[in-house]
Protein backbone atom coordinates (compact mmCIF):
# COMPACT_ATOMS: atom_id res chain seq x y z
CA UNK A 1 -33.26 -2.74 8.93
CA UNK A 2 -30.59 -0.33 7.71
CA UNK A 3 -31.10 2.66 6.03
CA UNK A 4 -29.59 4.51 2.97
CA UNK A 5 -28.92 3.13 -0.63
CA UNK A 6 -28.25 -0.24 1.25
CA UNK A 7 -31.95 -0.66 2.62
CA UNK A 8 -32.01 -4.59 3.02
CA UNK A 9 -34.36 -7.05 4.80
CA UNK A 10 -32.73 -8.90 8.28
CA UNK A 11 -32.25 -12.84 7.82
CA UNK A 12 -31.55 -14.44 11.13
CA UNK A 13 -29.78 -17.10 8.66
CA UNK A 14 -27.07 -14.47 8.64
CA UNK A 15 -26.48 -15.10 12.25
CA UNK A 16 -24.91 -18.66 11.70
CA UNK A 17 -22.73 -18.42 7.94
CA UNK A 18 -19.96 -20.07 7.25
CA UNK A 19 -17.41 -17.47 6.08
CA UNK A 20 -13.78 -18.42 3.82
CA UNK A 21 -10.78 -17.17 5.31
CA UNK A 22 -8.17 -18.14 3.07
CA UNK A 23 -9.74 -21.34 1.33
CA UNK A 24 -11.03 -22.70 5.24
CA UNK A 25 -15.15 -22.41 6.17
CA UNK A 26 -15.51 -20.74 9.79
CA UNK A 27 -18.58 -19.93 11.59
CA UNK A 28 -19.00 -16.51 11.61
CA UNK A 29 -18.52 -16.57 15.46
CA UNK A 30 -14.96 -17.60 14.97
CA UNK A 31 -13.96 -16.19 11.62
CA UNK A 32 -10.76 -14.24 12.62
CA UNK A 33 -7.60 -12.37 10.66
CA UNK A 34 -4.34 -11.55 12.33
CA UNK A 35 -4.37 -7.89 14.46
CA UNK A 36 -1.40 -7.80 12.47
CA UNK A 37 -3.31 -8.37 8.81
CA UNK A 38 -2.36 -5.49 6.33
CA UNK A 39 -6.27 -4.88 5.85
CA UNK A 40 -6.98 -4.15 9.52
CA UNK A 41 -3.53 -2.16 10.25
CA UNK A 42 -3.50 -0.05 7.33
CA UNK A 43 -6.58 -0.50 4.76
CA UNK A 44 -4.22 -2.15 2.50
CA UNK A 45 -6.32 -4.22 0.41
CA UNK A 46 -8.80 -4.43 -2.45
CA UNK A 47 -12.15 -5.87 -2.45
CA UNK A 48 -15.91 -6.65 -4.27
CA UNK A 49 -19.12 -7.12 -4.12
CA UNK A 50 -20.95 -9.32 -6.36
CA UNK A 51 -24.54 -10.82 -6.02
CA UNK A 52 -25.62 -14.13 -6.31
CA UNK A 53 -28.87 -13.85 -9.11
CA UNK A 54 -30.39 -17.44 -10.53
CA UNK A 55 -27.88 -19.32 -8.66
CA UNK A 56 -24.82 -17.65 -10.62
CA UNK A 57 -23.02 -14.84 -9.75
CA UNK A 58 -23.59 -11.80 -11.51
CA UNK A 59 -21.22 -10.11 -13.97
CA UNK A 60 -18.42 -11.87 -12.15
CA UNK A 61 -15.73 -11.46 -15.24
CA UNK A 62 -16.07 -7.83 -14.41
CA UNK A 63 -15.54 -8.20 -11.10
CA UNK A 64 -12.68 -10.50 -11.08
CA UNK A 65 -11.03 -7.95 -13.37
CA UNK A 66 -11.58 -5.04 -11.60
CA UNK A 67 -10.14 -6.92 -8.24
CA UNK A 68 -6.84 -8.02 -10.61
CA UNK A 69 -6.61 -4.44 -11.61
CA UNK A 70 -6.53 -2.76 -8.23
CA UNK A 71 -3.96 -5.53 -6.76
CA UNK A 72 -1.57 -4.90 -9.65
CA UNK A 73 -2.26 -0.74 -9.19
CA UNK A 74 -0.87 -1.25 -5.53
CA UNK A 75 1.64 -3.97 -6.15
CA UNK A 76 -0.23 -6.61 -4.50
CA UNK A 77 0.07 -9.96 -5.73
CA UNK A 78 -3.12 -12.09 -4.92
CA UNK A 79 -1.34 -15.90 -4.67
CA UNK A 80 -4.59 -17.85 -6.28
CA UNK A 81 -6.00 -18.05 -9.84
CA UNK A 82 -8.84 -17.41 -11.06
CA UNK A 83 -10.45 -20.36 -11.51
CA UNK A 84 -9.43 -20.90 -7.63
CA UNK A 85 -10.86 -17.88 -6.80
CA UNK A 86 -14.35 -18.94 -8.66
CA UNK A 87 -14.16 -22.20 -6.79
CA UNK A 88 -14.20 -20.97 -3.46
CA UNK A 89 -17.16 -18.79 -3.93
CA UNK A 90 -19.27 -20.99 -5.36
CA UNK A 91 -17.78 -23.35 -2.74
CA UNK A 92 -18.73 -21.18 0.54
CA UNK A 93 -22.05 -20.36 -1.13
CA UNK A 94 -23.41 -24.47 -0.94
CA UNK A 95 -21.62 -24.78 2.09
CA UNK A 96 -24.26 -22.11 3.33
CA UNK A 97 -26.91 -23.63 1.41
CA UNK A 98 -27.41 -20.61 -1.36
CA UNK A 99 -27.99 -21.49 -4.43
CA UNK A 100 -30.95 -19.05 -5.68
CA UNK A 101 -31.48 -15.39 -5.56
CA UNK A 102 -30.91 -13.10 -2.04
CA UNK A 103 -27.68 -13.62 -1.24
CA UNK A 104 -24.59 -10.66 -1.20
CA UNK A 105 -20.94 -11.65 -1.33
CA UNK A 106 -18.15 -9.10 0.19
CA UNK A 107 -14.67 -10.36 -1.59
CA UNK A 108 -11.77 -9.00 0.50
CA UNK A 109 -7.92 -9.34 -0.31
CA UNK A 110 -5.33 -7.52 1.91
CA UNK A 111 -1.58 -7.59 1.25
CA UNK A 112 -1.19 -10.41 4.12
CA UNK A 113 -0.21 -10.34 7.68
CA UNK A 114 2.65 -7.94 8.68
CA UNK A 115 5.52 -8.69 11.21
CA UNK A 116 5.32 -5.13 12.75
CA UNK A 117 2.91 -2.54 12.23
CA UNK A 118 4.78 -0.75 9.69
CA UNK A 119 3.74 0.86 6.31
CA UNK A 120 5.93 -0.77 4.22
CA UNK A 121 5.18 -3.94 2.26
CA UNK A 122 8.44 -5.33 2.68
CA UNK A 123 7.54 -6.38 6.37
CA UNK A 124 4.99 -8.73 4.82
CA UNK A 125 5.55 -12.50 6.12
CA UNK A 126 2.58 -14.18 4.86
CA UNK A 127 0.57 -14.65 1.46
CA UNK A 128 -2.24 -12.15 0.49
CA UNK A 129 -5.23 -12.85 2.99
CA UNK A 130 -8.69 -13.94 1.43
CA UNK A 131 -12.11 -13.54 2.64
CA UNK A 132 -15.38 -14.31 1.25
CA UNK A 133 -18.23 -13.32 3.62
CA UNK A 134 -21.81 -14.67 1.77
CA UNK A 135 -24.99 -13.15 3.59
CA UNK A 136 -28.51 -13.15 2.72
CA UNK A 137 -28.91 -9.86 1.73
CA UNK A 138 -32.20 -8.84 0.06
CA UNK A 139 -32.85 -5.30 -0.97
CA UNK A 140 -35.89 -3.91 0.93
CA UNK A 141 -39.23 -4.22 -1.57
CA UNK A 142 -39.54 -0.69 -1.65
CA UNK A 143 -36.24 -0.16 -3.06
CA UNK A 144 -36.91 0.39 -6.82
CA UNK A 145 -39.44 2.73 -5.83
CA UNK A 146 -38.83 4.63 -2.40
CA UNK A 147 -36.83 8.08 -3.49
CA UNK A 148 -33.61 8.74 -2.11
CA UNK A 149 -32.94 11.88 -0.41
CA UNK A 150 -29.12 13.08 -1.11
CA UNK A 151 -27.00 15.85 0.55
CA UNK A 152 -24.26 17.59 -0.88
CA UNK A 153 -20.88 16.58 1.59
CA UNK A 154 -17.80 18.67 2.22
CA UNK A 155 -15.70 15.92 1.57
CA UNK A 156 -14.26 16.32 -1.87
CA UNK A 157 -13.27 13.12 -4.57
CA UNK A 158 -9.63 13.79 -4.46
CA UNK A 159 -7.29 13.74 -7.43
CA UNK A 160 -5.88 10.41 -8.53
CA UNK A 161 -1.95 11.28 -7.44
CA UNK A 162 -3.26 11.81 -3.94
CA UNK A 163 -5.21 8.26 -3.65
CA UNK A 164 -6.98 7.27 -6.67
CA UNK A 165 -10.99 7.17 -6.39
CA UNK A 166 -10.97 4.43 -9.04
CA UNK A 167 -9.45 1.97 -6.62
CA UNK A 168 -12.05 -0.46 -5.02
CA UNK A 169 -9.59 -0.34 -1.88
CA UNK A 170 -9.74 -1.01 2.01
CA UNK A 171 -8.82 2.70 2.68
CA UNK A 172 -12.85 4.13 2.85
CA UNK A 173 -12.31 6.68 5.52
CA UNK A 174 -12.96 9.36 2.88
CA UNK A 175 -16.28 8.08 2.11
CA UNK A 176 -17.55 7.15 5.57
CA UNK A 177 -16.81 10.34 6.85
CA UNK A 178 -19.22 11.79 3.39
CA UNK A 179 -21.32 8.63 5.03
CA UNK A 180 -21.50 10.36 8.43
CA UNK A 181 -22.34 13.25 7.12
CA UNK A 182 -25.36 12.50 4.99
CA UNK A 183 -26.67 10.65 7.92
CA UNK A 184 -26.25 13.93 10.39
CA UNK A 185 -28.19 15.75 7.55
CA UNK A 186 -30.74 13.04 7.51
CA UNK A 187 -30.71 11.95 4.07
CA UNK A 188 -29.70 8.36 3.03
CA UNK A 189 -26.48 8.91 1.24
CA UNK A 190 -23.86 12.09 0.63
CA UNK A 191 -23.11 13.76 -3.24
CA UNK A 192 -19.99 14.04 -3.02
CA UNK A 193 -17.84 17.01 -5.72
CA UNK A 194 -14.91 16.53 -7.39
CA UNK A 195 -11.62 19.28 -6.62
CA UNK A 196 -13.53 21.13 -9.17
CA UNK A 197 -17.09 21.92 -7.93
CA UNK A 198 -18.59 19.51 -9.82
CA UNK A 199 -20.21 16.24 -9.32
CA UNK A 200 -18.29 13.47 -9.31
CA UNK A 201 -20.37 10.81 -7.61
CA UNK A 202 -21.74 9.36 -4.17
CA UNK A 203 -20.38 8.06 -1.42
CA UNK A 204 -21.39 4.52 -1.49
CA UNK A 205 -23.12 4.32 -5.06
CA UNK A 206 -22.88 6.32 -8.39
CA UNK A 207 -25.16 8.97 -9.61
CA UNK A 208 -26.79 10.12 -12.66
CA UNK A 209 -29.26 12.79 -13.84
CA UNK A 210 -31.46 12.76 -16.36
CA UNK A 211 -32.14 16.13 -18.27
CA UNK A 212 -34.89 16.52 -21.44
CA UNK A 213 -34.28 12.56 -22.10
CA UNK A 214 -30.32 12.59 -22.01
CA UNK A 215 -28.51 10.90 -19.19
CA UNK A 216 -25.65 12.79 -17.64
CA UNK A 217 -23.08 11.10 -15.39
CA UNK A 218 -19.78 11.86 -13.68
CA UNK A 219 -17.29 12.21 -16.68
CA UNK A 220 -15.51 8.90 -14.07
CA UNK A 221 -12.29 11.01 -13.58
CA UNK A 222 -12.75 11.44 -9.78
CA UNK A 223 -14.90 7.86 -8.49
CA UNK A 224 -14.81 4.17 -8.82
CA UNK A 225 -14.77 2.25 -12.08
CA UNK A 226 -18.46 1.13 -10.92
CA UNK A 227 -19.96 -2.05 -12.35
CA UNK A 228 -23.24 -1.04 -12.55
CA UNK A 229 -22.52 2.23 -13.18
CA UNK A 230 -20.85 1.00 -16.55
CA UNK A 231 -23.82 -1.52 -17.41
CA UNK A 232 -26.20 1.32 -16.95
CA UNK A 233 -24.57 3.43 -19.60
CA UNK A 234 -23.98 0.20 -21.65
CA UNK A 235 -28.16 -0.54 -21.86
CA UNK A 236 -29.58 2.83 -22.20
CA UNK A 237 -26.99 3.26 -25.48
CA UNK A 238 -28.19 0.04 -26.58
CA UNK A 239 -31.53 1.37 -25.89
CA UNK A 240 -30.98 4.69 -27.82
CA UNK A 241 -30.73 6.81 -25.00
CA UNK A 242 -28.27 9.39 -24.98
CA UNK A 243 -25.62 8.92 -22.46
CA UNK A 244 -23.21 11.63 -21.73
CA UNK A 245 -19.76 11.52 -19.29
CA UNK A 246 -19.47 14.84 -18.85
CA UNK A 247 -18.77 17.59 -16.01
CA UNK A 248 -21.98 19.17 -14.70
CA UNK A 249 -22.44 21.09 -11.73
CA UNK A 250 -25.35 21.06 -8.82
CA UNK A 251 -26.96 24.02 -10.92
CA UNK A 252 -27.62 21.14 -13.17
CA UNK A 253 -29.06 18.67 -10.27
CA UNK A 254 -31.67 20.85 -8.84
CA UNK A 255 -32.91 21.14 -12.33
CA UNK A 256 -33.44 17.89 -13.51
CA UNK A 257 -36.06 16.30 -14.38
CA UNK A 258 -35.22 12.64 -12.73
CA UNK A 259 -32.32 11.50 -10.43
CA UNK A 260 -31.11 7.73 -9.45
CA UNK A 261 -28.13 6.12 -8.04
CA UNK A 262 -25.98 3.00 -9.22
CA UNK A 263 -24.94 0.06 -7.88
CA UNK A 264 -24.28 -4.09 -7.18
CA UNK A 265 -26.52 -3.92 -4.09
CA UNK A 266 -29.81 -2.14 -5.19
CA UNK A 267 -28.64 -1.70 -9.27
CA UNK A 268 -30.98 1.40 -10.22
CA UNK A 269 -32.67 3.26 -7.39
CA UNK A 270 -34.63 6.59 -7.73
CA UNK A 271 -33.57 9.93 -5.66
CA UNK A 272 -36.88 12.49 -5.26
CA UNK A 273 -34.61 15.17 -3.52
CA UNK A 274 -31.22 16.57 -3.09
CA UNK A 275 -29.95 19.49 -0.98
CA UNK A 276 -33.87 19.82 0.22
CA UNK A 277 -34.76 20.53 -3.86
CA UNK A 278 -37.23 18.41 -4.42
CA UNK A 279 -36.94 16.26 -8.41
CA UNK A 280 -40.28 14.38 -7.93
CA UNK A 281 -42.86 12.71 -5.66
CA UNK A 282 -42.50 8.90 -7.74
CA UNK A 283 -40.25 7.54 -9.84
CA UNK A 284 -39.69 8.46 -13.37
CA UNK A 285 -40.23 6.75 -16.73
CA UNK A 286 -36.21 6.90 -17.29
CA UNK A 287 -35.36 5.83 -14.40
CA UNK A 288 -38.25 2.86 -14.56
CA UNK A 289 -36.85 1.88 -17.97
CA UNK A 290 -33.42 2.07 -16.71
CA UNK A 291 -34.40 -0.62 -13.56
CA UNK A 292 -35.83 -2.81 -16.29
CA UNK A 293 -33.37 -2.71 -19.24
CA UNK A 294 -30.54 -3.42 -15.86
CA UNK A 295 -32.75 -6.80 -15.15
CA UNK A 296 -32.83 -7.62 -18.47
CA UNK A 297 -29.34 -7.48 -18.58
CA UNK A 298 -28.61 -9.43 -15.39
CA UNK A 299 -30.84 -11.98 -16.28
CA UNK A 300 -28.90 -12.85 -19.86
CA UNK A 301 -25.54 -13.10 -17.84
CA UNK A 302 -26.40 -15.51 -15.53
CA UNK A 303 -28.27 -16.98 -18.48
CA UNK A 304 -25.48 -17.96 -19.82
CA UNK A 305 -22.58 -18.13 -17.18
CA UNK A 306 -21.52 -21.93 -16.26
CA UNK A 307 -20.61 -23.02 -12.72
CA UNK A 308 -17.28 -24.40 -11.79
């Protein structure tokens, strides 16, 4: 069972999945890309996740634009439609048998396979490279409940002329090194600062404080254009809570009254401590109302999103 903001529950099922590389099924024993594939040579590539809720997969306009924004922000064109795109994944999902709840997609487009290991996109020989890997993927019962611990990283959000945070892209070594350390420091995920001291967001979710019933967040100048993250806000203004994009610094963490984090795997999940400073024991009413305005709001998508 891992750990962190990505607590799930082992499926054996997971050991035998048929995975889509490039519109083919392969069992995941012999799902390959090229040594020479732009994602594995260089991180050049965008990707999702999305989750499959009621038998439909959730928010997946969002996601589908988000992926068509980052491959046009790197000059990558993806080769299929849309509507080929939504085939195949509700394609690879029966061929698995999932049709329900519990199941996590990881959507992965790289620039295509290279003819030398070389930087340049020029050297690109074959279309953009598609995977689809479906897994059951629950989120561990205690999720909505159990209170993250955070720790404060070294590793900075850089500035968007350096590599953009807002691109969903292959090249993660800035956030799995704020990944490694969290883990050395024993909590489950790093809080990670902008160039400017203050908090931008974490390094595999979002985060948000909550502060005499306003939520603060990252003003999103320095992290991803999060799904959730955006939903979140969307529901609690709905919901008449004040929602403010704004700087704030750790001063401001260690004083808040709640905590949680963002995002498509566990949607809204508590944190009880950062840095060692302890924000509570259980979860709080906000961040309680928050997890159940979210459902809500997953629920009526899927509601009312057709299959292909």
């Amino acid at each position: 069972m891992t750990q962190g903001t990505h607590h799930y529950v082992p499926d054996t099922r997971n050991e035998t999945i048929l995975i889509d590389v490039n519109g083919e099924h392969f069992p995941r024993a012999e799902a390959r890309v090229s040594v020479f594939d732009s994602g594995f040579m260089l991180g050049d590539g965008v990707w999702e996740g999305i989750r499959l809720h009621g038998g439909r997969l959730a928010f997946l306009d969002r996601h589908l634009d988000r992926l068509w924004r980052g491959a046009k922000a790197i000059h990558m064109d993806i080769d299929v439609t849309r509507e080929e795109f939504e085939r195949r994944l509700y394609a690879v999902l029966d061929a698995n048998g999932m049709t329900d709840d519990g199941v996590h997609i990881r959507l992965m487009v790289t620039r295509g396979v290279r003819s030398t290991p070389y930087q340049d996109p020029r050297v690109v020989v074959t279309p953009a490279t598609i995977v689809i890997i479906p897994e059951w993927k629950e989120p561990a019962p205690e999720t909505a409940t159990r209170m993250l611990r955070l720790f404060t990283v070294h590793v900075r959000r850089g500035y968007p002329d350096v590599q953009d945070p807002m691109l969903n892209s292959h090249s993660k070594l800035n956030c799995i090194t704020a990944c490694i350390q969290a883990a050395q420091a024993g909590a489950d995920e790093g809080l990670m600062l902008d160039p400017h001291g203050f908090v931008a967001t974490c390094n595999s979710t979002h985060f948000f404080i909550a502060r005499d019933g306003e939520i603060w967040t990252s003003t999103g100048d320095y992290c991803l254009d999060g799904i959730t993250r955006g939903l979140v806000i969307e529901v609690a203004r709905e919901a008449g809570i004040p929602v403010f994009e704004r700087n704030f610094s750790l001063t401001h963490v260690y004083g808040a009254d709640e905590a949680f984090t963002t995002g498509t795997f566990a949607g809204v999940a508590p944190v009880g401590s950062v840095d060692g400073r302890v924000l509570g024991a259980e979860r709080g009413p906000i961040v309680e109302r928050l997890q159940q305005l979210y459902l809500e709001r997953l629920a009526r998508d899927v509601a009312g999103r057709a299959r292909p």
